[in-house]
Protein backbone atom coordinates (compact mmCIF):
# COMPACT_ATOMS: atom_id res chain seq x y z
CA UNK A 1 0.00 0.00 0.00
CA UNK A 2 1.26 3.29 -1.05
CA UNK A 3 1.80 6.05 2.08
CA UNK A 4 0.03 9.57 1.59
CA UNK A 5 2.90 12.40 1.22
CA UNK A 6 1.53 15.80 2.64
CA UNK A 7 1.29 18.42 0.76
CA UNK A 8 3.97 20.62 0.37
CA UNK A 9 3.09 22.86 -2.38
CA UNK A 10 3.58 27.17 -1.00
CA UNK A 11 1.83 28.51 -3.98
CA UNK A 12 -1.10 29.86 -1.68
CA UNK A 13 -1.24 33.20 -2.10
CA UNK A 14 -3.10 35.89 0.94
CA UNK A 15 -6.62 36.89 -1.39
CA UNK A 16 -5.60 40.47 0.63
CA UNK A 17 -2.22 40.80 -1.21
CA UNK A 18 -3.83 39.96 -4.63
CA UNK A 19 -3.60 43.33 -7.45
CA UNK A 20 -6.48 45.39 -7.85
CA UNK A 21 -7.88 44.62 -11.36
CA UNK A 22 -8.06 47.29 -14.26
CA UNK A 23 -10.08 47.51 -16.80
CA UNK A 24 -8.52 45.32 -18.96
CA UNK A 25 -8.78 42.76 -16.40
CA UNK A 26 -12.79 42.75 -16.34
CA UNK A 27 -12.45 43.49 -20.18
CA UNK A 28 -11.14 39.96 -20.45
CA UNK A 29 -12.74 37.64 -17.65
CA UNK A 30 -15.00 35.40 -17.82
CA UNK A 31 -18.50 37.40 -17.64
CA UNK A 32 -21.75 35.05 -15.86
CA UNK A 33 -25.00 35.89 -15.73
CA UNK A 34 -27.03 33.94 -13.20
CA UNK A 35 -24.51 31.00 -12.90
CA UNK A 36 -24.81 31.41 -17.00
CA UNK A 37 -21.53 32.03 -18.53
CA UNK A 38 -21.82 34.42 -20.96
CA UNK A 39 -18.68 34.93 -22.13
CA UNK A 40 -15.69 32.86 -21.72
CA UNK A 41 -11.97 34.56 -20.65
CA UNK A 42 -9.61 35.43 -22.55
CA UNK A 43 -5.82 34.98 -21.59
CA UNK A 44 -4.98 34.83 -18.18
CA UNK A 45 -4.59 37.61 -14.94
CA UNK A 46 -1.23 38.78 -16.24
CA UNK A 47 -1.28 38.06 -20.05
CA UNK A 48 -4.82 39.21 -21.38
CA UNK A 49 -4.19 37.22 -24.97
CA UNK A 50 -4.66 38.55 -28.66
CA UNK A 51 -7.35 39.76 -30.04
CA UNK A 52 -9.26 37.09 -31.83
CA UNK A 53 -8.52 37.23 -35.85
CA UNK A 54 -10.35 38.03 -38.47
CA UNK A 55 -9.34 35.00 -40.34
CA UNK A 56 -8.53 32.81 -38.07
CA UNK A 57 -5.95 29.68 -39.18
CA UNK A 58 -7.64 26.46 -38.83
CA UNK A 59 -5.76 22.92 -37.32
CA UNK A 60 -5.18 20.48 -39.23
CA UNK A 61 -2.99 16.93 -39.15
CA UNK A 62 -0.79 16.34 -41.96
CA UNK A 63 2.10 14.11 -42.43
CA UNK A 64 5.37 15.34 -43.78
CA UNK A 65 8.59 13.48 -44.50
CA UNK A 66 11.25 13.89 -41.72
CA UNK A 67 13.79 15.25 -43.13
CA UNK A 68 11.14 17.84 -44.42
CA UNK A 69 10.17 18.54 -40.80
CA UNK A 70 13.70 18.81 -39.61
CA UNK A 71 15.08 21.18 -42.00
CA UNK A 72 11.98 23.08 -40.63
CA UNK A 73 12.72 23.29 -37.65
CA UNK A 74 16.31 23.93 -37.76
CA UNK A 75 15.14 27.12 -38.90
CA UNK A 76 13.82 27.88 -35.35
CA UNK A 77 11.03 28.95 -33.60
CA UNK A 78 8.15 29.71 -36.03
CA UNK A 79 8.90 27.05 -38.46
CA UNK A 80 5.06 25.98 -39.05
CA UNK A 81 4.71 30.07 -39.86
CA UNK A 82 7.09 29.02 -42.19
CA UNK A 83 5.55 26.20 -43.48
CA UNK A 84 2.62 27.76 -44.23
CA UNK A 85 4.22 30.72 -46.01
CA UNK A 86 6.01 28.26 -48.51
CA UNK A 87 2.74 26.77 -49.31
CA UNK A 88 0.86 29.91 -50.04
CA UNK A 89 4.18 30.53 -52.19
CA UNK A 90 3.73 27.33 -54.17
CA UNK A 91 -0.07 28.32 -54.64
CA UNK A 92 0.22 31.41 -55.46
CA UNK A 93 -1.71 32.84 -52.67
């Protein structure tokens, strides 16, 4: 039988030393009506998140050779940006 550890975690923060919110902060919580969420947040506390897109990009799984992936990535952070830049190249869009 396995032994309970206690919990050690300090993360617990004093609700009287919390920030006062802006608003920006309300601008992006979560907004309930009568236990009804109306509208869900956006972001968190300390990064509020972008502004949804106009054209937003949609997910998709697609297989790619490795080698094709790796020389991708080599290229550092942003490589699917990358990827999808290339195609619209090769499509002429």
């Amino acid at each position: 039988m396995t032994e309970n550890k206690p919990v050690t975690d300090d993360s617990w923060i004093d609700p009287d030393d919390a920030p006062e919110w802006s608003e920006d902060h309300f601008r992006y919580a979560r907004l309930s009506v009568g236990g009804k969420v109306v509208r869900e947040a956006v972001g968190t506390f300390s990064h509020p998140g972008r502004p949804a897109s106009a054209n937003p990009k949609k997910q998709v799984t697609l297989r790619l050779d490795p080698d094709v992936i790796e020389k991708f990535r080599a290229t550092g952070k942003g490589w699917q940006s990358r990827i999808n830049a290339e195609l619209r190249k090769v499509l002429g869009i």
